[in-house]
PDB file of N, CA and C in Angstrom:
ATOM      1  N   UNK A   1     -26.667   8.166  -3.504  1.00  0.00           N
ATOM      2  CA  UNK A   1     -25.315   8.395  -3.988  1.00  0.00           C
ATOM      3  C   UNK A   1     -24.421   8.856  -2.830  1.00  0.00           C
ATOM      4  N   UNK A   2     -24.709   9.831  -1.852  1.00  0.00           N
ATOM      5  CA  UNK A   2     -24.338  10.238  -0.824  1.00  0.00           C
ATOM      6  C   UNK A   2     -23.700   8.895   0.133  1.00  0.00           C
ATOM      7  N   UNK A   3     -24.472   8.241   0.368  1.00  0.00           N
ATOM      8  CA  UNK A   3     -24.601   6.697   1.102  1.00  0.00           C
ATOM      9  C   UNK A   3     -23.348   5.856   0.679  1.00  0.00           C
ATOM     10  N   UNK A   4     -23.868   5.369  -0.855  1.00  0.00           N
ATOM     11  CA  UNK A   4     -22.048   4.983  -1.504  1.00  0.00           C
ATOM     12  C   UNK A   4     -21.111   5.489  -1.466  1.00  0.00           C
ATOM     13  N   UNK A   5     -21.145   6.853  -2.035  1.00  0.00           N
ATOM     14  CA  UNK A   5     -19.662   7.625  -1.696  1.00  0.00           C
ATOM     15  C   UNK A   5     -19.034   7.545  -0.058  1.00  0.00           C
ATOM     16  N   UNK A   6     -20.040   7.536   0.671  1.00  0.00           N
ATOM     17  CA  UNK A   6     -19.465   7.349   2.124  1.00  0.00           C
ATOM     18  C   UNK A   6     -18.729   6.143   2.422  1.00  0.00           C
ATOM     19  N   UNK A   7     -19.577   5.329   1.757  1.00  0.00           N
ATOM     20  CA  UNK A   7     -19.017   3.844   1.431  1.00  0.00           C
ATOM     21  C   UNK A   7     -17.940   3.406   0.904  1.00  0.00           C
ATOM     22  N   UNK A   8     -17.552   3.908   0.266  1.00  0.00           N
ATOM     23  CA  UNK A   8     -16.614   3.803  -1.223  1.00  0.00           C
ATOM     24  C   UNK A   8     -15.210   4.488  -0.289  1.00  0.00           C
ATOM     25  N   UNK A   9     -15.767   5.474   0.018  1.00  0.00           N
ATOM     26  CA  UNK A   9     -14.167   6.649   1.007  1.00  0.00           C
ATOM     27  C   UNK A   9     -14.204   5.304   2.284  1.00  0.00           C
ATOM     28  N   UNK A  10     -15.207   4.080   3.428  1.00  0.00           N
ATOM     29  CA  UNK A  10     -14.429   3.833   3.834  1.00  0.00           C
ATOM     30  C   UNK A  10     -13.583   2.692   3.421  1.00  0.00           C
ATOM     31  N   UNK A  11     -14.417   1.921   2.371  1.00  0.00           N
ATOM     32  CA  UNK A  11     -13.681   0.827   2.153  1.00  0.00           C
ATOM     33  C   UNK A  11     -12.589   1.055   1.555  1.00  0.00           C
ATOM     34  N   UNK A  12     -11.791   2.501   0.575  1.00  0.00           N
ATOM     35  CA  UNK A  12     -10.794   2.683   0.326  1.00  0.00           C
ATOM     36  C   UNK A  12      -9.767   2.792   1.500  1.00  0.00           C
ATOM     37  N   UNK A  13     -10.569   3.709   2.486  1.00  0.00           N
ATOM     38  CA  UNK A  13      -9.380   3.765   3.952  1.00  0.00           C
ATOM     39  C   UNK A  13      -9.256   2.640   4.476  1.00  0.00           C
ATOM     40  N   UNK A  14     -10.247   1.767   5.021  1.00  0.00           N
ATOM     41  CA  UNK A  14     -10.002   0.303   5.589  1.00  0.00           C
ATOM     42  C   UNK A  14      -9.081  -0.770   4.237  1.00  0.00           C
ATOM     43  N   UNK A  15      -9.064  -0.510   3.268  1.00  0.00           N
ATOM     44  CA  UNK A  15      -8.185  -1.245   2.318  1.00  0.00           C
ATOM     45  C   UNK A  15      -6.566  -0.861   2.334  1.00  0.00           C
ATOM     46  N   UNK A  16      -6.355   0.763   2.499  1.00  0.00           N
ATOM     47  CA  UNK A  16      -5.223   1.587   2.731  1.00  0.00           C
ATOM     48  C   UNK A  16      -4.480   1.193   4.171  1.00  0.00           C
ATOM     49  N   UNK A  17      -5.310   1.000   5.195  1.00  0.00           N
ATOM     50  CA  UNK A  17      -4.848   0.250   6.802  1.00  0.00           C
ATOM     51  C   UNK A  17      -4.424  -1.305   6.595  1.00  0.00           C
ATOM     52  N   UNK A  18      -5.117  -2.041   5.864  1.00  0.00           N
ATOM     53  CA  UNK A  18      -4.923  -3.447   5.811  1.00  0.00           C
ATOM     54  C   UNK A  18      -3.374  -3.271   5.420  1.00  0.00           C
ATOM     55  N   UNK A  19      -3.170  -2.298   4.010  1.00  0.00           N
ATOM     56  CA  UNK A  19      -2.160  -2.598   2.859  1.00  0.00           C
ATOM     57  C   UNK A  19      -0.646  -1.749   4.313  1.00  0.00           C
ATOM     58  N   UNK A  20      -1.083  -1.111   4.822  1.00  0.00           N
ATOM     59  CA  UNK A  20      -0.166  -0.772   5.852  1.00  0.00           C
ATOM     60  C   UNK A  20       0.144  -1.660   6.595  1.00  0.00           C
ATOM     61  N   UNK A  21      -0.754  -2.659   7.355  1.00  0.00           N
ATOM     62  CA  UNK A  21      -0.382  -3.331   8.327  1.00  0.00           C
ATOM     63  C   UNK A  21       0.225  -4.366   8.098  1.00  0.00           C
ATOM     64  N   UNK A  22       0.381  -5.118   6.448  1.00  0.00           N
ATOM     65  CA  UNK A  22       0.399  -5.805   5.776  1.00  0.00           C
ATOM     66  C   UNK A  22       2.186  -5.150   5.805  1.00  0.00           C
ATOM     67  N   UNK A  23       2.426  -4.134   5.528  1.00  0.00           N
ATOM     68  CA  UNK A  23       3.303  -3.604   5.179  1.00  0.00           C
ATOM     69  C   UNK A  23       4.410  -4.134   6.554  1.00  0.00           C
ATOM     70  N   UNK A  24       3.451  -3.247   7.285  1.00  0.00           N
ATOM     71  CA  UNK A  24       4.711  -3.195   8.860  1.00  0.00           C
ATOM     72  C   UNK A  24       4.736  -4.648   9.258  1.00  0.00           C
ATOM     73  N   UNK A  25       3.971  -5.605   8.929  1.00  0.00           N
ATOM     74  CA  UNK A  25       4.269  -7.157   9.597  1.00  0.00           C
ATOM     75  C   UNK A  25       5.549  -7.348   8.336  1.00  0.00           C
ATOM     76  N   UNK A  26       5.767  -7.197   7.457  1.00  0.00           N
ATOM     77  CA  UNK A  26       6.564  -7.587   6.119  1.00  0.00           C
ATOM     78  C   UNK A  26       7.884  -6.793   6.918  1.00  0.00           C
ATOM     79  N   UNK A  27       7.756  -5.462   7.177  1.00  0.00           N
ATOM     80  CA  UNK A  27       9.199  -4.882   7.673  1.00  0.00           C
ATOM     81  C   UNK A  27       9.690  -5.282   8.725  1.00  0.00           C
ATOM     82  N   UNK A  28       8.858  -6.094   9.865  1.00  0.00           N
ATOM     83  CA  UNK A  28       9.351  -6.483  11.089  1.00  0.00           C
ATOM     84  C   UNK A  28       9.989  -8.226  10.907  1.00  0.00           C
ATOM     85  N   UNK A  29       9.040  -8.834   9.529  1.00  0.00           N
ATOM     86  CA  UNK A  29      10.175  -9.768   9.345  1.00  0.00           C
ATOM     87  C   UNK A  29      12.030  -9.911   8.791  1.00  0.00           C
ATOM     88  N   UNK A  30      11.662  -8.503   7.759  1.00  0.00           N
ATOM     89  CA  UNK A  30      12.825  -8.296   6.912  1.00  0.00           C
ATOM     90  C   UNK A  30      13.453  -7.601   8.378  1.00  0.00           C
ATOM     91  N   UNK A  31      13.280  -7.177   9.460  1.00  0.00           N
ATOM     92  CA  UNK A  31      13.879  -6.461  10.604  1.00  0.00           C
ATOM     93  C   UNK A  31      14.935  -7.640  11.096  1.00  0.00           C
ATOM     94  N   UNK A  32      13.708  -8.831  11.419  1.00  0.00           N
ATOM     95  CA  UNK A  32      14.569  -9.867  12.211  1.00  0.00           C
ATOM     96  C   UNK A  32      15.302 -10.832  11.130  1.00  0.00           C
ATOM     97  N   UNK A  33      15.020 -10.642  10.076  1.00  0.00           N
ATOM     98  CA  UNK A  33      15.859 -11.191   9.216  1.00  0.00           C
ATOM     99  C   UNK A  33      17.318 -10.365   9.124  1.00  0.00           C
ATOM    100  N   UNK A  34      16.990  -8.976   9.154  1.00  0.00           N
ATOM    101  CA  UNK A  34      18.902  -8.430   8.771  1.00  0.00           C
ATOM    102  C   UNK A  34      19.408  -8.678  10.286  1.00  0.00           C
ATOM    103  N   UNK A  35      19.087  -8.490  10.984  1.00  0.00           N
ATOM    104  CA  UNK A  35      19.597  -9.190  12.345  1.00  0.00           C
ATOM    105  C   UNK A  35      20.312 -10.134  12.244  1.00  0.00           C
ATOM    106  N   UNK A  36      19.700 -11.332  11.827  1.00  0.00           N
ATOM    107  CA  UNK A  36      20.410 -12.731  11.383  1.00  0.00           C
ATOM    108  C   UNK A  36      21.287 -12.631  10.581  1.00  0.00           C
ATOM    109  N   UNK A  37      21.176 -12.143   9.691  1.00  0.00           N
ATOM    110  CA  UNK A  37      22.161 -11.944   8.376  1.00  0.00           C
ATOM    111  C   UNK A  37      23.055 -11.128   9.217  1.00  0.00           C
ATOM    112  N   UNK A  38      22.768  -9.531  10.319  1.00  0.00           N
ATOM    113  CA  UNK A  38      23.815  -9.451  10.632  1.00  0.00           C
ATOM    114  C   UNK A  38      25.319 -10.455  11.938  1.00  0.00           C
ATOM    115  N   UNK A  39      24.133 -10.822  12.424  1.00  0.00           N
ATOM    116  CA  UNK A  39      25.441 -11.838  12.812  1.00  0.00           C
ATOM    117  C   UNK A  39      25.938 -12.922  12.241  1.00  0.00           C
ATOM    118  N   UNK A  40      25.682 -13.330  10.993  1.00  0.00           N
ATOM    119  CA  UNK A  40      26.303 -14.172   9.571  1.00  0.00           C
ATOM    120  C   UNK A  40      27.415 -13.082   9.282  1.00  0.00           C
ATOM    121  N   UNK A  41      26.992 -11.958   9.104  1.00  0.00           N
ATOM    122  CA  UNK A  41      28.362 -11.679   8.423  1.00  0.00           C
ATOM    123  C   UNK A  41      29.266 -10.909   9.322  1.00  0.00           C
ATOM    124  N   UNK A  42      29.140 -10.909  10.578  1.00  0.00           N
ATOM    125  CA  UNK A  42      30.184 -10.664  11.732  1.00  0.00           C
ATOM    126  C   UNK A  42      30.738 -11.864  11.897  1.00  0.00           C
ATOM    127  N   UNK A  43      30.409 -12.814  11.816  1.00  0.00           N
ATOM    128  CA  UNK A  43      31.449 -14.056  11.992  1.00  0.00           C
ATOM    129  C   UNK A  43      31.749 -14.385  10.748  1.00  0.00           C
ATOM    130  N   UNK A  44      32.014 -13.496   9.865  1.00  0.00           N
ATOM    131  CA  UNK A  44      32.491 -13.938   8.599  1.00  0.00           C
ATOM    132  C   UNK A  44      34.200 -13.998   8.332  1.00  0.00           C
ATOM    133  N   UNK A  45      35.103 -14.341   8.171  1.00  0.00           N
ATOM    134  CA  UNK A  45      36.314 -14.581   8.186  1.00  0.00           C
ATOM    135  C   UNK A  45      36.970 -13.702   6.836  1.00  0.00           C
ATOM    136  N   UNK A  46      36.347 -13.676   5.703  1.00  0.00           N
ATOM    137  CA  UNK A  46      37.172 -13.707   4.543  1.00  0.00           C
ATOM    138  C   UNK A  46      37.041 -12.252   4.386  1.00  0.00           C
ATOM    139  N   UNK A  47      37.886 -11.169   4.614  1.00  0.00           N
ATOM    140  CA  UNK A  47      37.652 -10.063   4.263  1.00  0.00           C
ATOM    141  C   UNK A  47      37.093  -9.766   2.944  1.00  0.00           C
ATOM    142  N   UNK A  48      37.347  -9.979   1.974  1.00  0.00           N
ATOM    143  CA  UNK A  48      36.528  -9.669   0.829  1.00  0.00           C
ATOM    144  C   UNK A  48      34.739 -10.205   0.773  1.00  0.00           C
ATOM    145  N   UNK A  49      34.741 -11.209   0.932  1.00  0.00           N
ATOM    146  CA  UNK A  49      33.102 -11.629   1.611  1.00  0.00           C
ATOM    147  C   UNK A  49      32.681 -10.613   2.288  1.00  0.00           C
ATOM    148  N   UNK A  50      33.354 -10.445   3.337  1.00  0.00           N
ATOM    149  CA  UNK A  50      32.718  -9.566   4.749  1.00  0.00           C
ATOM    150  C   UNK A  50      32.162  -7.961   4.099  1.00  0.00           C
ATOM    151  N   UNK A  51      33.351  -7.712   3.357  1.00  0.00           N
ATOM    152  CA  UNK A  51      33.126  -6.324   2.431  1.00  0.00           C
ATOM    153  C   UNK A  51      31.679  -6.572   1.483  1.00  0.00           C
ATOM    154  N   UNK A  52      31.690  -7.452   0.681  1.00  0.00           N
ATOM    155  CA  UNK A  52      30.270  -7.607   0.144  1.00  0.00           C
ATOM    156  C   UNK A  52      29.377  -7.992   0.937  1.00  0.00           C
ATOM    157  N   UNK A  53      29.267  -8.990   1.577  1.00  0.00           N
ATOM    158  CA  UNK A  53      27.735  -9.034   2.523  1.00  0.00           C
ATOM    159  C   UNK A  53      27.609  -7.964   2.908  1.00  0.00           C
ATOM    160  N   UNK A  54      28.608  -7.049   3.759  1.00  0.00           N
ATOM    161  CA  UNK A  54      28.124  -5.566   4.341  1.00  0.00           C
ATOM    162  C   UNK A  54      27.770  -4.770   3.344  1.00  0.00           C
ATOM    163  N   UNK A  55      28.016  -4.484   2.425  1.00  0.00           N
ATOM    164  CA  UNK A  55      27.398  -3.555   1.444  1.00  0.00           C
ATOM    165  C   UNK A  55      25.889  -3.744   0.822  1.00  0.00           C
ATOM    166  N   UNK A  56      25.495  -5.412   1.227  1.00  0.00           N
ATOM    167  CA  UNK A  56      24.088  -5.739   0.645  1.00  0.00           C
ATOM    168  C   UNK A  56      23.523  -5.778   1.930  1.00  0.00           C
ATOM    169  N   UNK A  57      23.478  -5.902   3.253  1.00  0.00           N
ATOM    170  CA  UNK A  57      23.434  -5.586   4.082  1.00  0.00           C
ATOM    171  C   UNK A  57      23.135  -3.791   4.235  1.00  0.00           C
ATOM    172  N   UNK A  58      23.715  -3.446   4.067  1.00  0.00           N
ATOM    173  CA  UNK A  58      23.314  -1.747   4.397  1.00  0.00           C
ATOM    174  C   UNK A  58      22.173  -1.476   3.385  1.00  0.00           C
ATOM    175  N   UNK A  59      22.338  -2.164   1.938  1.00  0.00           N
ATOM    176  CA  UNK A  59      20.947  -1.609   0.827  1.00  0.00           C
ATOM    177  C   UNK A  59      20.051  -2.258   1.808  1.00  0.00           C
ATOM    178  N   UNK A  60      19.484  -3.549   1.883  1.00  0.00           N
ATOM    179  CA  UNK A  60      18.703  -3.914   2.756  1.00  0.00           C
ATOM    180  C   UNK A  60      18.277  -3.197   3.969  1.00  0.00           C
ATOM    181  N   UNK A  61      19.395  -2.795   5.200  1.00  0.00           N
ATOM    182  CA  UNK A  61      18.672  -2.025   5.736  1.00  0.00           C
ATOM    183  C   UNK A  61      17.930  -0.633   5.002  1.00  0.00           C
ATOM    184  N   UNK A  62      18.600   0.314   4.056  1.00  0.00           N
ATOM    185  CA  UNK A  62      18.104   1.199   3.581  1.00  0.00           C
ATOM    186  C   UNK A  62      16.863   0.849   2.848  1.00  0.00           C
ATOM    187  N   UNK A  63      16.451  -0.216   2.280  1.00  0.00           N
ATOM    188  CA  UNK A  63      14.929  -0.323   1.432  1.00  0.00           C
ATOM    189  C   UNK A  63      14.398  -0.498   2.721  1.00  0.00           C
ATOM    190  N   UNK A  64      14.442  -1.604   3.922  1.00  0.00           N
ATOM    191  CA  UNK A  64      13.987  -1.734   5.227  1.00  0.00           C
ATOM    192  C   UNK A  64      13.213  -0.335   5.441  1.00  0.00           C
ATOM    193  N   UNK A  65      14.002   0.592   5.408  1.00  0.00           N
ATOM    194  CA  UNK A  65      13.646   1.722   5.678  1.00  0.00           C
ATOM    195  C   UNK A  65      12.117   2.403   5.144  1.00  0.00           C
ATOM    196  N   UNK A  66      12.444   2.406   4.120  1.00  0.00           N
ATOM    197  CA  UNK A  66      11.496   2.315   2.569  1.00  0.00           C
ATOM    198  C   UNK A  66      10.227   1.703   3.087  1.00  0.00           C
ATOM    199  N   UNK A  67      10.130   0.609   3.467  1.00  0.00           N
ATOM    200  CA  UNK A  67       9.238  -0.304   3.990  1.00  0.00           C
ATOM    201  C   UNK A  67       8.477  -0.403   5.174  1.00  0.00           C
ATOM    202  N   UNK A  68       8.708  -0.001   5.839  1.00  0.00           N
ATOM    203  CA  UNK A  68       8.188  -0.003   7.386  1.00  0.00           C
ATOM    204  C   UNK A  68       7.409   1.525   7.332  1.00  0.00           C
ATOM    205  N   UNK A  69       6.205   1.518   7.308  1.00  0.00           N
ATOM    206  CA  UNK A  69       5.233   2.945   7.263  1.00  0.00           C
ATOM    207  C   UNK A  69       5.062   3.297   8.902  1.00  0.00           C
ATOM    208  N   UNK A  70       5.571   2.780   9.212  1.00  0.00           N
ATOM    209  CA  UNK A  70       5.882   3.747  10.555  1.00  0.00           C
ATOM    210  C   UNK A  70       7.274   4.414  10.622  1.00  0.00           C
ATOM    211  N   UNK A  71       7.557   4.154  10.103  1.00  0.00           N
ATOM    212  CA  UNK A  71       9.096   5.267   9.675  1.00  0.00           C
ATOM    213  C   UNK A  71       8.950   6.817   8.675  1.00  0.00           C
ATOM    214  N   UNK A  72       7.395   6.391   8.585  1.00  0.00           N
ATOM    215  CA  UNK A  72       7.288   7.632   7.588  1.00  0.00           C
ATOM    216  C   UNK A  72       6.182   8.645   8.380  1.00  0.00           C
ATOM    217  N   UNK A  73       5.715   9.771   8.476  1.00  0.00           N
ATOM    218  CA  UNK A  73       4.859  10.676   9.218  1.00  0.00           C
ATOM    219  C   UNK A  73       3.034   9.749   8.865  1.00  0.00           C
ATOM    220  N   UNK A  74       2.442   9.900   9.635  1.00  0.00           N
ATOM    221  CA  UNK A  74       1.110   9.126   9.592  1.00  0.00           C
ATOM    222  C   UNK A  74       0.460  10.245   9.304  1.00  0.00           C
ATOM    223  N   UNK A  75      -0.525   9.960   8.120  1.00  0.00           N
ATOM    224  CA  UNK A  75      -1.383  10.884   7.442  1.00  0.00           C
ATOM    225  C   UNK A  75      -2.481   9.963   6.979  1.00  0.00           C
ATOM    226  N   UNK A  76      -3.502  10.963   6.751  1.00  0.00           N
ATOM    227  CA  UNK A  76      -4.698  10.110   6.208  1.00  0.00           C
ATOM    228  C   UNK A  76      -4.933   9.858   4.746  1.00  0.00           C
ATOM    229  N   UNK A  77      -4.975   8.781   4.782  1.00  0.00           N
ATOM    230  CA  UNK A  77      -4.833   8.372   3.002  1.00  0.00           C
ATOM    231  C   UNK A  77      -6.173   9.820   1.893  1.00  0.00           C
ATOM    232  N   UNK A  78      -5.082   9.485   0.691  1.00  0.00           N
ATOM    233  CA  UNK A  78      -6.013  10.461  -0.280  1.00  0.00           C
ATOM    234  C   UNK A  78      -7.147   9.532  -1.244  1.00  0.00           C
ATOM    235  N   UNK A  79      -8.114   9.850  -0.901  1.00  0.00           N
ATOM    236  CA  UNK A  79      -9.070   9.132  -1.549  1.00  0.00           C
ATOM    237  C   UNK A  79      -9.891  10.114  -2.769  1.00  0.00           C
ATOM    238  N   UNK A  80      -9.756   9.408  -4.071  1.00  0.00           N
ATOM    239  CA  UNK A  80      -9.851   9.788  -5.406  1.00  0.00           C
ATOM    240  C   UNK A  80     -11.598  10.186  -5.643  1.00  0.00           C
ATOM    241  N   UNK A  81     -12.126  11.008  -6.677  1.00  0.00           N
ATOM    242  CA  UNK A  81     -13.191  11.081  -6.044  1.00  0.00           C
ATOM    243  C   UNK A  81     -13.722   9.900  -7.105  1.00  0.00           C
ATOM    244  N   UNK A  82     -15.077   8.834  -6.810  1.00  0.00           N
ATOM    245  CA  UNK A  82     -15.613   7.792  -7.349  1.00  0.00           C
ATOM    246  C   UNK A  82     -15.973   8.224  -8.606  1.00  0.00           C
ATOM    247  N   UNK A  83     -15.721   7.415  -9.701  1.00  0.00           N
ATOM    248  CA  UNK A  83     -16.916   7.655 -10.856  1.00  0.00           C
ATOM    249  C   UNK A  83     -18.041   6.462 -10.701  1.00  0.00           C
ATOM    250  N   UNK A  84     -18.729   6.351 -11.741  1.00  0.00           N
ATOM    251  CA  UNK A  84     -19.575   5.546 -11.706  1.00  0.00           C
ATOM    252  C   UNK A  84     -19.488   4.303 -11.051  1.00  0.00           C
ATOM    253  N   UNK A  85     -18.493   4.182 -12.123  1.00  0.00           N
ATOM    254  CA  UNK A  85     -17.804   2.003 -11.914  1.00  0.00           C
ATOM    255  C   UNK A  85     -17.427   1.813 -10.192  1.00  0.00           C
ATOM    256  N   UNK A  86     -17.010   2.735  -9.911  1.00  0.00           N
ATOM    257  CA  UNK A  86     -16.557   2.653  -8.812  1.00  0.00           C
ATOM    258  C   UNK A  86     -17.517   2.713  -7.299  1.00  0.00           C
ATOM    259  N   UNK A  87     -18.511   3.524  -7.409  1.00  0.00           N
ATOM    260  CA  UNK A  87     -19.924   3.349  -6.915  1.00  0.00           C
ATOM    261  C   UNK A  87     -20.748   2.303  -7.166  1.00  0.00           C
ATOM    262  N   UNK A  88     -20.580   1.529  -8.351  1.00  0.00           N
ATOM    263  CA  UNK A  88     -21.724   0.250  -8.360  1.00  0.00           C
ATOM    264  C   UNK A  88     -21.709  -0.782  -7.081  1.00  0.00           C
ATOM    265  N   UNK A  89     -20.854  -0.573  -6.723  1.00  0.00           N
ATOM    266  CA  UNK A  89     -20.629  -2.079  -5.661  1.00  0.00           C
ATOM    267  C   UNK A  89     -21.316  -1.524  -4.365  1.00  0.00           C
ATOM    268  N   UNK A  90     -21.504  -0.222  -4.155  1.00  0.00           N
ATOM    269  CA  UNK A  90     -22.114   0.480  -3.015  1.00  0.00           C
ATOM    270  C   UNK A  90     -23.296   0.855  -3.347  1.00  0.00           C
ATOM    271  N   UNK A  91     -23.947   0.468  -4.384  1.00  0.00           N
ATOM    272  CA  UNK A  91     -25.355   1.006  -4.858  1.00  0.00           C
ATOM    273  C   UNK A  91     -26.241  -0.209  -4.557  1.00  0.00           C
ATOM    274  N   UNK A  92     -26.184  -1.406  -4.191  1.00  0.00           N
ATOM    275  CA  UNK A  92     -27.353  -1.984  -4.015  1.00  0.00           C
ATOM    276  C   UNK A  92     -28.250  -2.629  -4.839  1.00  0.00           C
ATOM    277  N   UNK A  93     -27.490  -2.524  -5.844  1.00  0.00           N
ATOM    278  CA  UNK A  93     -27.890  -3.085  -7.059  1.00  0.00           C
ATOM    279  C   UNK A  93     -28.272  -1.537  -7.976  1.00  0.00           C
ATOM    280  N   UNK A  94     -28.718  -0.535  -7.784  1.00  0.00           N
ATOM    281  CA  UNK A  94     -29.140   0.621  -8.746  1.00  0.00           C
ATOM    282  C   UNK A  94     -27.993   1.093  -9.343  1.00  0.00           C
ATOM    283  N   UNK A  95     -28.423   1.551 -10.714  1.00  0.00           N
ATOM    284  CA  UNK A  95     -27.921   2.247 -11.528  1.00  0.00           C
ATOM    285  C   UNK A  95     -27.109   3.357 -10.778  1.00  0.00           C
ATOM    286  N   UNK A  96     -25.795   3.533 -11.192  1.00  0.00           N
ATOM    287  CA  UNK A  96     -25.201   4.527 -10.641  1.00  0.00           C
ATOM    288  C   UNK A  96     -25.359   5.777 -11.494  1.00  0.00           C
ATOM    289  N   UNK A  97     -26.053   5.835 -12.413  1.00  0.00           N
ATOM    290  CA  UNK A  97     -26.471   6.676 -13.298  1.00  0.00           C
ATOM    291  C   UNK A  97     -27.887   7.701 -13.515  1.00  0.00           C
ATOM    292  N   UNK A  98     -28.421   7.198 -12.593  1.00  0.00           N
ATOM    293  CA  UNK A  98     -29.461   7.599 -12.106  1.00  0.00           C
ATOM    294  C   UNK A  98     -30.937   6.594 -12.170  1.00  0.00           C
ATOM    295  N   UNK A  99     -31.818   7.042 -11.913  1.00  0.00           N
ATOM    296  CA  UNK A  99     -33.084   6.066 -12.719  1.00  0.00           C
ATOM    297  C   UNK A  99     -33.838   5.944 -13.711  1.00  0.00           C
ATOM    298  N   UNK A 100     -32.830   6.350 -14.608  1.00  0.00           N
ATOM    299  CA  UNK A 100     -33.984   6.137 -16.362  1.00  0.00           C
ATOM    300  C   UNK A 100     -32.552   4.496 -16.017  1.00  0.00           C
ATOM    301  N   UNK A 101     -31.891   4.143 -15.732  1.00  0.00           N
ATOM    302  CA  UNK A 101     -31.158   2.924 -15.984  1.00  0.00           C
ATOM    303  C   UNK A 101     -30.302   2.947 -17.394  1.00  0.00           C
ATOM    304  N   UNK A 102     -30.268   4.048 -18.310  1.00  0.00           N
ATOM    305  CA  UNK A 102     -29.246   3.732 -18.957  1.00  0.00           C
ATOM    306  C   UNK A 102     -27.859   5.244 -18.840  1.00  0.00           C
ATOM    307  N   UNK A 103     -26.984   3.924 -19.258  1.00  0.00           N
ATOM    308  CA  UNK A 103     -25.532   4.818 -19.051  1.00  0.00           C
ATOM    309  C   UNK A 103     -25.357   6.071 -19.571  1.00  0.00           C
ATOM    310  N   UNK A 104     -25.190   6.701 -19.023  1.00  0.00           N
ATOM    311  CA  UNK A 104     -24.914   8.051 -19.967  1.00  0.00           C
ATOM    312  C   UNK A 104     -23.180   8.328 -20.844  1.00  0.00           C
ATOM    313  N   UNK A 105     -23.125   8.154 -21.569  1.00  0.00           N
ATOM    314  CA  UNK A 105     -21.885   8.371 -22.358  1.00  0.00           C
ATOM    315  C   UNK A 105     -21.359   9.697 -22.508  1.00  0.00           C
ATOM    316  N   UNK A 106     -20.459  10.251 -21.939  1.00  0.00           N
ATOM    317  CA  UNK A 106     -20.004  11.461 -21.956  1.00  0.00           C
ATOM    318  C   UNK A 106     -20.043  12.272 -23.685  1.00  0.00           C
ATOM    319  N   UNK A 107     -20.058  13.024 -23.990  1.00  0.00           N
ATOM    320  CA  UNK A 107     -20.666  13.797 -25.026  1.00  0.00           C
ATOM    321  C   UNK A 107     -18.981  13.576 -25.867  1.00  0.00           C
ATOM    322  N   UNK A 108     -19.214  13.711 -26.958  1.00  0.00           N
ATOM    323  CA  UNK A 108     -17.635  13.926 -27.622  1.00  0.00           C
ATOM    324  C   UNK A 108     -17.648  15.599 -27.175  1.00  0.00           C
ATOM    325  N   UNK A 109     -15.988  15.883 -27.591  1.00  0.00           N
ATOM    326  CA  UNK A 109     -15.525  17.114 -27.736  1.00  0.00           C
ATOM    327  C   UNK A 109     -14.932  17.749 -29.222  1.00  0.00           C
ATOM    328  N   UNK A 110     -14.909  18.201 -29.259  1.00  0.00           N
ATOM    329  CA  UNK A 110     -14.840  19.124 -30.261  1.00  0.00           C
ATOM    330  C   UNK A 110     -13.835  19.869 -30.543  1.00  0.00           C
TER     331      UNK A 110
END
């Protein structure tokens, strides 16, 4: 059990890095995308246009913001503690329940 749980904490952290890096490639496109958009709407002519693209323009950069996890302090992800279900895939095929092999059903309450 020791073995899985070790297991279980890294494949949650190596899943938490993917979903980050996943993240910051997504913010560095939406990066070079408001770029573009911002020189679309610097050569924009129609003052009333220019007033709306810039205003969807600034939300964009502000979710941008939102988005890019390097804009936020780097900490180590919180990992939940496993129940059963969640240990089977690190057990090797055994019962995560111990070795009589059947489930134990939590008791009612009262």
């Amino acid at each position: 059990m020791i073995d899985a749980k070790a297991a279980y904490t890294q494949a949650h952290l190596v899943s938490a890095l993917n979903q980050q890096v996943a993240d910051w490639i997504h913010a560095n496109q939406m990066r070079e995308y408001l770029d573009a958009m911002q020189a679309t709407v610097d050569a924009m002519t129609d003052q009333d246009a220019t007033h709306a693209a810039q205003e969807w323009l600034a939300w964009c950069r502000r979710s941008l913001r939102r988005t890019d996890p390097l804009l936020r302090p780097a900490v180590m992800p919180t990992v939940a503690e496993p129940d059963a279900a969640d240990l089977r895939p690190f057990l090797c095929g055994h019962n995560p329940y111990g070795p009589s092999g059947f489930a134990r059903a939590p008791r009612p309450t009262r």
